[in-house]
PDB file of N, CA and C in Angstrom:
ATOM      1  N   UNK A   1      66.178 117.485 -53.138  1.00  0.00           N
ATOM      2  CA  UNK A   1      66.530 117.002 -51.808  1.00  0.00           C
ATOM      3  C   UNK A   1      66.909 115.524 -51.897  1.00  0.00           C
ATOM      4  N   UNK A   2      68.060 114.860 -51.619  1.00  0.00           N
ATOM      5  CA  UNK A   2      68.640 113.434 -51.383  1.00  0.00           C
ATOM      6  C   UNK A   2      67.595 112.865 -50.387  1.00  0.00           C
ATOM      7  N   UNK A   3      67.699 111.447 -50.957  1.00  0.00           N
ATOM      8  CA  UNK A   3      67.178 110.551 -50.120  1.00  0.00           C
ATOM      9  C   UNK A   3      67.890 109.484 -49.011  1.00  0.00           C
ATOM     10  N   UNK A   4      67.298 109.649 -48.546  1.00  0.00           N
ATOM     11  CA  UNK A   4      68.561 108.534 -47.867  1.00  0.00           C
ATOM     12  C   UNK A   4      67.672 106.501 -47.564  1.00  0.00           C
ATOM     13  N   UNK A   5      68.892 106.349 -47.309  1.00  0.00           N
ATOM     14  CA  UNK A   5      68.070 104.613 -47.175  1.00  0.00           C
ATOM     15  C   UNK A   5      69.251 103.772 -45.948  1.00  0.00           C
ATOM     16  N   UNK A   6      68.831 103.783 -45.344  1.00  0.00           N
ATOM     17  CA  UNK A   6      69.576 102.953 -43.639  1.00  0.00           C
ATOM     18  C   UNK A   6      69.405 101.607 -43.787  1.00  0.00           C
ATOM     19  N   UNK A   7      69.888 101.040 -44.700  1.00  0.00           N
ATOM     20  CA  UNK A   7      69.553  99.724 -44.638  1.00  0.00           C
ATOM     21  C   UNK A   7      71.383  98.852 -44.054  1.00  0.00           C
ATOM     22  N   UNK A   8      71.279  97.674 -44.187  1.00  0.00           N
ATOM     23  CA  UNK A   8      72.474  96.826 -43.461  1.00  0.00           C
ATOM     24  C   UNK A   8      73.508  97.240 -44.818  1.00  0.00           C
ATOM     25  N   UNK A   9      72.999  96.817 -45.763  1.00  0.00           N
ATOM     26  CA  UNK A   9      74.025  96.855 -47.034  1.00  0.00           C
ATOM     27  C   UNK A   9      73.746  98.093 -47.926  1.00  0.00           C
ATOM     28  N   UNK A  10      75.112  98.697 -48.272  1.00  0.00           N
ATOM     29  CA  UNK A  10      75.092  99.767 -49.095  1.00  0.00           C
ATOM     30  C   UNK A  10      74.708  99.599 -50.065  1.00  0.00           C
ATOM     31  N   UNK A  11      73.874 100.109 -51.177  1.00  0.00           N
ATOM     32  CA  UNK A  11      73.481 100.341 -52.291  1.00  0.00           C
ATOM     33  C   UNK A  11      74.714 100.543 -53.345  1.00  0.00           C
ATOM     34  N   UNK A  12      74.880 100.046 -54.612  1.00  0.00           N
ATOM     35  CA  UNK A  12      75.533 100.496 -55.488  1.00  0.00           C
ATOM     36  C   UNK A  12      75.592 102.281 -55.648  1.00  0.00           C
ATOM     37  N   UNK A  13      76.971 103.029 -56.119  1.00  0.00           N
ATOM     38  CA  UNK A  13      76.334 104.415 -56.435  1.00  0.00           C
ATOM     39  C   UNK A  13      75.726 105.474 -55.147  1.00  0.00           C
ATOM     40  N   UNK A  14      75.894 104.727 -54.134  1.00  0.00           N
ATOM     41  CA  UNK A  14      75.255 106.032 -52.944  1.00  0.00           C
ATOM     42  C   UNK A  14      76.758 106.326 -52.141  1.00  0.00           C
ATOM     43  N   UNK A  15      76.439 107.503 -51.273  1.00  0.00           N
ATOM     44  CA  UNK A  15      77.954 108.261 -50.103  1.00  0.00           C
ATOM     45  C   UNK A  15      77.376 107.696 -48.920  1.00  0.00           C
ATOM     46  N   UNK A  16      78.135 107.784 -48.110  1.00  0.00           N
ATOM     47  CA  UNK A  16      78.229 107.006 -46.731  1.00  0.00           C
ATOM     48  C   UNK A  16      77.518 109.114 -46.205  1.00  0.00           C
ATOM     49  N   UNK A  17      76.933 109.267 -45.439  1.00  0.00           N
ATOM     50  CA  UNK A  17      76.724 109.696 -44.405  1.00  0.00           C
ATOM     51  C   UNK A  17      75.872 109.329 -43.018  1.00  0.00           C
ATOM     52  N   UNK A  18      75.995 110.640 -42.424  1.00  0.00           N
ATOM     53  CA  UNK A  18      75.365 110.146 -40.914  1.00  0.00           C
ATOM     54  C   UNK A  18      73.952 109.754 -41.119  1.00  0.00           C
ATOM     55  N   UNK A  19      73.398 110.054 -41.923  1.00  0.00           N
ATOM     56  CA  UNK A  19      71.810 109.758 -42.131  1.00  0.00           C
ATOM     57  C   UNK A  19      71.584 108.638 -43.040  1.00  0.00           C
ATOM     58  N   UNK A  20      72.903 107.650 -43.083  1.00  0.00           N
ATOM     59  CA  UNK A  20      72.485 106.327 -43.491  1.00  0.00           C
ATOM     60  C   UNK A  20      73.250 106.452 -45.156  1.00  0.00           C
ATOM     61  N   UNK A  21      72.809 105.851 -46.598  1.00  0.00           N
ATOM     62  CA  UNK A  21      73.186 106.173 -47.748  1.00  0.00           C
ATOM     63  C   UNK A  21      72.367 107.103 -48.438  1.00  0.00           C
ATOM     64  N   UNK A  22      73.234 108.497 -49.315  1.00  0.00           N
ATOM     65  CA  UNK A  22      72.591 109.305 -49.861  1.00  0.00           C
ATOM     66  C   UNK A  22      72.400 108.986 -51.192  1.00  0.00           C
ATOM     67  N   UNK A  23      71.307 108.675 -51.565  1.00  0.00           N
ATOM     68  CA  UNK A  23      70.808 108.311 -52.760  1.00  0.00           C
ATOM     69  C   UNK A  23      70.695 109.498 -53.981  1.00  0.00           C
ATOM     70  N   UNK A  24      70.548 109.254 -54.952  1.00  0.00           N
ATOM     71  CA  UNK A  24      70.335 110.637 -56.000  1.00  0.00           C
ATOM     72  C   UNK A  24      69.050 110.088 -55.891  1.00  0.00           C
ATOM     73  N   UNK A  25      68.061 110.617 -56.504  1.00  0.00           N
ATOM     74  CA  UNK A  25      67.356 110.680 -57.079  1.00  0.00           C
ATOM     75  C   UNK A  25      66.499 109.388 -58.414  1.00  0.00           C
ATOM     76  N   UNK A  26      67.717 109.318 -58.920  1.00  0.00           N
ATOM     77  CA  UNK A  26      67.430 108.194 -60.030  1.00  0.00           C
ATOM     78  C   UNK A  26      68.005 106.983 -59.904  1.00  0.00           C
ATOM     79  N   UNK A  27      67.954 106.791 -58.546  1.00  0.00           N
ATOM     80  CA  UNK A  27      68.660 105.380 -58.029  1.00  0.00           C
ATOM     81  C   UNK A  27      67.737 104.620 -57.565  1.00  0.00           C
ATOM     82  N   UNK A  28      67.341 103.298 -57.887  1.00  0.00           N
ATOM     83  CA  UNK A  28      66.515 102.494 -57.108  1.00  0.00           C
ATOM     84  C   UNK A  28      66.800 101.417 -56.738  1.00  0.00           C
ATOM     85  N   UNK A  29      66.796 100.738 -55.896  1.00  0.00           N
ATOM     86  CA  UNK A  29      67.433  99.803 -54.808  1.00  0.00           C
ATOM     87  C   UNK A  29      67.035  98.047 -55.706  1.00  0.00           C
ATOM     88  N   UNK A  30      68.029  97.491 -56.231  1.00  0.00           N
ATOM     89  CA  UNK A  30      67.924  96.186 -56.902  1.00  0.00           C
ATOM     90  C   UNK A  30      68.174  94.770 -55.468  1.00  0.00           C
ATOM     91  N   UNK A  31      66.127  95.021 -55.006  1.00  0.00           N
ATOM     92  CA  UNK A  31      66.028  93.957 -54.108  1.00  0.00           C
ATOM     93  C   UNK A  31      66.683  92.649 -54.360  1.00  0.00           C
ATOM     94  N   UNK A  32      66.629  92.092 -55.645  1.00  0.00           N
ATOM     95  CA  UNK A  32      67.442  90.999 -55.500  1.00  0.00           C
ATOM     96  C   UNK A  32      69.155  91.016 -55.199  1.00  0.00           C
ATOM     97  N   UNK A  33      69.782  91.555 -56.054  1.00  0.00           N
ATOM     98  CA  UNK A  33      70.984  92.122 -55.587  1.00  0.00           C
ATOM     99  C   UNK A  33      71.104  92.247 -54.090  1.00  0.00           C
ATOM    100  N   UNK A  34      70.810  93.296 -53.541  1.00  0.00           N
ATOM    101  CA  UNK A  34      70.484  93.364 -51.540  1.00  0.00           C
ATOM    102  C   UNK A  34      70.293  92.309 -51.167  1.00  0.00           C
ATOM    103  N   UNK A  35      69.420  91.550 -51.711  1.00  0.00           N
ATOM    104  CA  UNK A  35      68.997  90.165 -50.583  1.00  0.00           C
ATOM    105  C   UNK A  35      70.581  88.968 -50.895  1.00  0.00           C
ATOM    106  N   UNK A  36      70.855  88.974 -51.599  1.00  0.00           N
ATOM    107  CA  UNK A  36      72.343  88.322 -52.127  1.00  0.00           C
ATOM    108  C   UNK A  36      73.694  88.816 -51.239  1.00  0.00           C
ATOM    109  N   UNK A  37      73.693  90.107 -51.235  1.00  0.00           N
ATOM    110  CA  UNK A  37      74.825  90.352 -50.504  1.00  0.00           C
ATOM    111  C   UNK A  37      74.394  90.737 -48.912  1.00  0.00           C
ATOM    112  N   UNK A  38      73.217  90.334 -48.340  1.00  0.00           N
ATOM    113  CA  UNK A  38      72.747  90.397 -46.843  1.00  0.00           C
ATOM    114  C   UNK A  38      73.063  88.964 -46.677  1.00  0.00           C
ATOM    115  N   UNK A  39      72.936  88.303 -47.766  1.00  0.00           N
ATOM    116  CA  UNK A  39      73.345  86.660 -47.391  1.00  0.00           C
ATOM    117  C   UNK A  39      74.652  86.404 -47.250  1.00  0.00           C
ATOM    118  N   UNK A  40      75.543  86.762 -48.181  1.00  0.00           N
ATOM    119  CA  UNK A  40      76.627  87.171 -48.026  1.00  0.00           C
ATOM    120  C   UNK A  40      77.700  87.914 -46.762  1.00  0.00           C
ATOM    121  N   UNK A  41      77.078  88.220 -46.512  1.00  0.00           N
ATOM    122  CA  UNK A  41      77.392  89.387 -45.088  1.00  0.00           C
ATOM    123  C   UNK A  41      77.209  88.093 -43.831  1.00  0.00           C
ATOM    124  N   UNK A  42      75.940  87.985 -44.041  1.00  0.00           N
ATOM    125  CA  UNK A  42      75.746  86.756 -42.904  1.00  0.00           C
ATOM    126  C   UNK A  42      76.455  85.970 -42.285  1.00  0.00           C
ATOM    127  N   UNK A  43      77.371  85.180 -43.778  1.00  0.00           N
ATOM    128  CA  UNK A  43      78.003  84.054 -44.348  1.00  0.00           C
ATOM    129  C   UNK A  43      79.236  84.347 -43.482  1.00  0.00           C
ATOM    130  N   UNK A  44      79.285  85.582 -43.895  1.00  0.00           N
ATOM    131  CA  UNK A  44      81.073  86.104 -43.827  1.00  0.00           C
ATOM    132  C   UNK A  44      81.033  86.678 -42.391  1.00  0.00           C
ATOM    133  N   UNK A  45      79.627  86.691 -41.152  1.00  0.00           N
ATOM    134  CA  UNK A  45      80.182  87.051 -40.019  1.00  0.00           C
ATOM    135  C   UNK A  45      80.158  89.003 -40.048  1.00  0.00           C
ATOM    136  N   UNK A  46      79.903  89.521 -41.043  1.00  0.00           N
ATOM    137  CA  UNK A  46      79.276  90.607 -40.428  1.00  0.00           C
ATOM    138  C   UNK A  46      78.388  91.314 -40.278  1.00  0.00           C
ATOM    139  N   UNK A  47      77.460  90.401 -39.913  1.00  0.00           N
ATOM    140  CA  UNK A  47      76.504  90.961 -38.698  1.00  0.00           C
ATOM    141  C   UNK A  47      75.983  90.118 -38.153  1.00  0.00           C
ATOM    142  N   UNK A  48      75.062  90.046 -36.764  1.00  0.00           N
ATOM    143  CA  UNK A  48      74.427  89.211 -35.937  1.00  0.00           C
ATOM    144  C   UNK A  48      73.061  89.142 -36.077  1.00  0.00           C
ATOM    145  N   UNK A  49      72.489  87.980 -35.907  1.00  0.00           N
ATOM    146  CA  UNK A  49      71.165  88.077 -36.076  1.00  0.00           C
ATOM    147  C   UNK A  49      70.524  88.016 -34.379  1.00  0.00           C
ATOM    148  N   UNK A  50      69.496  88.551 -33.995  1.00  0.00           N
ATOM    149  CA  UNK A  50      69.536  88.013 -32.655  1.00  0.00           C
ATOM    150  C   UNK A  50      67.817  88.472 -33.023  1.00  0.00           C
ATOM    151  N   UNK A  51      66.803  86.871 -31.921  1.00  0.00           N
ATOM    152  CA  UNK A  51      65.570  86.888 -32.114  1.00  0.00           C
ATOM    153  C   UNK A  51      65.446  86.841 -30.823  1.00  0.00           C
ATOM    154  N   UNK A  52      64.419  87.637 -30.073  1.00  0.00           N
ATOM    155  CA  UNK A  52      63.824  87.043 -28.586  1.00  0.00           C
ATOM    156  C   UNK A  52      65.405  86.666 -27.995  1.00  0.00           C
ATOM    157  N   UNK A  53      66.488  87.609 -27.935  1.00  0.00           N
ATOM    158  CA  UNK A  53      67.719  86.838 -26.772  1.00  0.00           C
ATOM    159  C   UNK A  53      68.391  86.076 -27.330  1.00  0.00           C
ATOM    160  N   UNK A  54      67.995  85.370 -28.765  1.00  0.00           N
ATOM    161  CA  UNK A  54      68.780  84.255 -29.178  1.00  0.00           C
ATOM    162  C   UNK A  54      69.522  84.423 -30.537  1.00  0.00           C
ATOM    163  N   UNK A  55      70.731  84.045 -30.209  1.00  0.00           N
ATOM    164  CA  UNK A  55      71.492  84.421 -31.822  1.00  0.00           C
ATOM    165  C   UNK A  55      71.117  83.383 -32.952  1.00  0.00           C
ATOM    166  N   UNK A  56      70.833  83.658 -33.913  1.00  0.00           N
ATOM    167  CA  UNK A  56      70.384  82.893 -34.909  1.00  0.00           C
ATOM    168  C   UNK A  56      72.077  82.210 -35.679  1.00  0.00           C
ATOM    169  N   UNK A  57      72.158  81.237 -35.409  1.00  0.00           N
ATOM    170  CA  UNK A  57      73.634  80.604 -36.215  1.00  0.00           C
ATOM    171  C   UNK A  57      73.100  80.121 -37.786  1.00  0.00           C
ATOM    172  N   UNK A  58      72.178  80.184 -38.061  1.00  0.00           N
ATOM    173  CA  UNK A  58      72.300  79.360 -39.906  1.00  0.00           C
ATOM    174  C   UNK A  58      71.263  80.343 -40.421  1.00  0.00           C
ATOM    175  N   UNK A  59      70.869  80.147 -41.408  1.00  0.00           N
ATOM    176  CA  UNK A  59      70.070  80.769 -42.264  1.00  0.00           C
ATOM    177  C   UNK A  59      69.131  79.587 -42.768  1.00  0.00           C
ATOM    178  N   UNK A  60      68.899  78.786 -42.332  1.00  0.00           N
ATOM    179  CA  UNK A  60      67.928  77.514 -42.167  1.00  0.00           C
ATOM    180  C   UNK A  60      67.380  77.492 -41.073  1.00  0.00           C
ATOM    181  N   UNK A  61      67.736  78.230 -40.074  1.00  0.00           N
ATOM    182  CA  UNK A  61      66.622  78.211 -38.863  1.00  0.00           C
ATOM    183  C   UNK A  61      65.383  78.866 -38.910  1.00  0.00           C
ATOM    184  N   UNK A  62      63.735  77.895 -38.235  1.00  0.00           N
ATOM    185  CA  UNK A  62      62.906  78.512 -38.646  1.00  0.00           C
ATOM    186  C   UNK A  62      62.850  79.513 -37.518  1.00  0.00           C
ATOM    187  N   UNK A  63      61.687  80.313 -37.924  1.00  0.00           N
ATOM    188  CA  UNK A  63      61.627  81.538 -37.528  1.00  0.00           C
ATOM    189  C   UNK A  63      60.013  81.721 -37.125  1.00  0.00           C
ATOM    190  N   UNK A  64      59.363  81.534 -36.213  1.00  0.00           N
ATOM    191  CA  UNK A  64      58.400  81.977 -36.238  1.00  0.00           C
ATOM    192  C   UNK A  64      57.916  83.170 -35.740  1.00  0.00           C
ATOM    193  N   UNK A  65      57.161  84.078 -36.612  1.00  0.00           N
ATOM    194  CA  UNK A  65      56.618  85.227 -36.753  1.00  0.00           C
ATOM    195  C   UNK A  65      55.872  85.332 -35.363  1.00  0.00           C
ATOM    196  N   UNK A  66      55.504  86.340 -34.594  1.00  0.00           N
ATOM    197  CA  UNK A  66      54.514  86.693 -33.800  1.00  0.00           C
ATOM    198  C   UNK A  66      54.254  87.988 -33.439  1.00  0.00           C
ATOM    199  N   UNK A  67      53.639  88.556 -32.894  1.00  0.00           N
ATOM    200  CA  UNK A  67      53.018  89.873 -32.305  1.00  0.00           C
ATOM    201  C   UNK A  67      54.462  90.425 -31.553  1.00  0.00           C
ATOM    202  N   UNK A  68      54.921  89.677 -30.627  1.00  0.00           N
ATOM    203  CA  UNK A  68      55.909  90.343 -29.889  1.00  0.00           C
ATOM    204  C   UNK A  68      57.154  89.812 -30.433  1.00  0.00           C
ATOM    205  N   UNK A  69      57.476  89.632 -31.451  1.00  0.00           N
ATOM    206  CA  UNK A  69      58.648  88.890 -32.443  1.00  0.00           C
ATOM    207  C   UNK A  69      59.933  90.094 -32.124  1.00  0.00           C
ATOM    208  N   UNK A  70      60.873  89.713 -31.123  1.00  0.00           N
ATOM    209  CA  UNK A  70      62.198  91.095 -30.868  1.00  0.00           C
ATOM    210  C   UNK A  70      63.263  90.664 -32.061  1.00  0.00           C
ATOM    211  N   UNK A  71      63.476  91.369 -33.012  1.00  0.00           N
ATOM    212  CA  UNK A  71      64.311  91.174 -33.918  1.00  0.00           C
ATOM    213  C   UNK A  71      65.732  92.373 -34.124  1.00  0.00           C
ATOM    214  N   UNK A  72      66.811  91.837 -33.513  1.00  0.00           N
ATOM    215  CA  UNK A  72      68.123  92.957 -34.113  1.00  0.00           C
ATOM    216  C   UNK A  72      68.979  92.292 -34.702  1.00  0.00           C
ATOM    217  N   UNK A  73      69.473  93.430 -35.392  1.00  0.00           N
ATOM    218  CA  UNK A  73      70.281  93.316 -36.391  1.00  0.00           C
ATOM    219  C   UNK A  73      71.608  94.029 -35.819  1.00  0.00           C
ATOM    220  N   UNK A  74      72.649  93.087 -35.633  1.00  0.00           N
ATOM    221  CA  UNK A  74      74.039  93.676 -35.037  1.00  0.00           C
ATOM    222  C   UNK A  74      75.412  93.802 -35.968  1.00  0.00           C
ATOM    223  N   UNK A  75      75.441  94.894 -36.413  1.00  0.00           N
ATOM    224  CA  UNK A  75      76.541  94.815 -37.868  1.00  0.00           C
ATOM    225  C   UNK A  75      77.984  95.003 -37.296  1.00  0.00           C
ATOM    226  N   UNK A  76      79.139  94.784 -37.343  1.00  0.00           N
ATOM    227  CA  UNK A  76      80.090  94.295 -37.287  1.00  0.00           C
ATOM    228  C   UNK A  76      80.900  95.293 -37.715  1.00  0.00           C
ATOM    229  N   UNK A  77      81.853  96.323 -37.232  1.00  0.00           N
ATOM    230  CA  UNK A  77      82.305  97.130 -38.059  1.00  0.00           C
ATOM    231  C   UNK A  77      84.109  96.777 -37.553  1.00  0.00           C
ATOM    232  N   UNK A  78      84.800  96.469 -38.896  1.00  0.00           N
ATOM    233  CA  UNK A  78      86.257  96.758 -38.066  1.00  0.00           C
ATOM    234  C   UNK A  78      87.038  97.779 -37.475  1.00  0.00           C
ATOM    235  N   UNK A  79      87.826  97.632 -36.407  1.00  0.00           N
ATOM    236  CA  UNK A  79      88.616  98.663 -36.396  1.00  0.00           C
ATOM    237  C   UNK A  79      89.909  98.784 -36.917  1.00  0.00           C
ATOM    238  N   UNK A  80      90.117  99.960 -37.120  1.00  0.00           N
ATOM    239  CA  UNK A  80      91.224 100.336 -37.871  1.00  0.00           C
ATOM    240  C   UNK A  80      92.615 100.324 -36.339  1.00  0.00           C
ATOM    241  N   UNK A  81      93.677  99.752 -37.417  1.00  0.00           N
ATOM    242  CA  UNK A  81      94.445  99.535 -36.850  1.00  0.00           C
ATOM    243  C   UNK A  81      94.284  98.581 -35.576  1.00  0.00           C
ATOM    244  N   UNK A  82      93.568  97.587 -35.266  1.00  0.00           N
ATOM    245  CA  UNK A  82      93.348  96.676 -34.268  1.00  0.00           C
ATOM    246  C   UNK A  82      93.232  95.344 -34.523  1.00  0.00           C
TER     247      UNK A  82
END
């Protein structure tokens, strides 16, 4: 049975479906790699960070943690032909 993994950035080696990326089996996710190209993504504007209502503009802003901490993640998809 495939695994799947819904994260912002695709994994090396996985298929795009509706249930996020289908992983084999003998694939394991190279956290450093991911955390590099989520920075990347950032950089380049596709996706939004938004805390408590507020869009986060740098990746130097602090962040403080709490109990009711609202955190989304808004990814950016183009359209074709637009």
């Amino acid at each position: 049975m495939p695994k799947y993994f819904s994260g912002l950035i695709q994994p090396t080696d996985t298929e795009v479906t509706l249930n996020g990326y289908k992983m084999n089996n003998k694939n394991t996710i190279d956290a450093e790699k991911q955390f590099y190209l989520a920075i990347d993504a950032f950089v380049k504007n596709r996706f939004f960070l938004i805390i408590n209502n507020n869009q986060i503009d740098t990746l130097e802003e602090k962040i403080e943690v709490k109990e009711n901490l609202e955190l989304n993640f808004i990814k950016l998809t183009p359209l074709v032909g637009g």
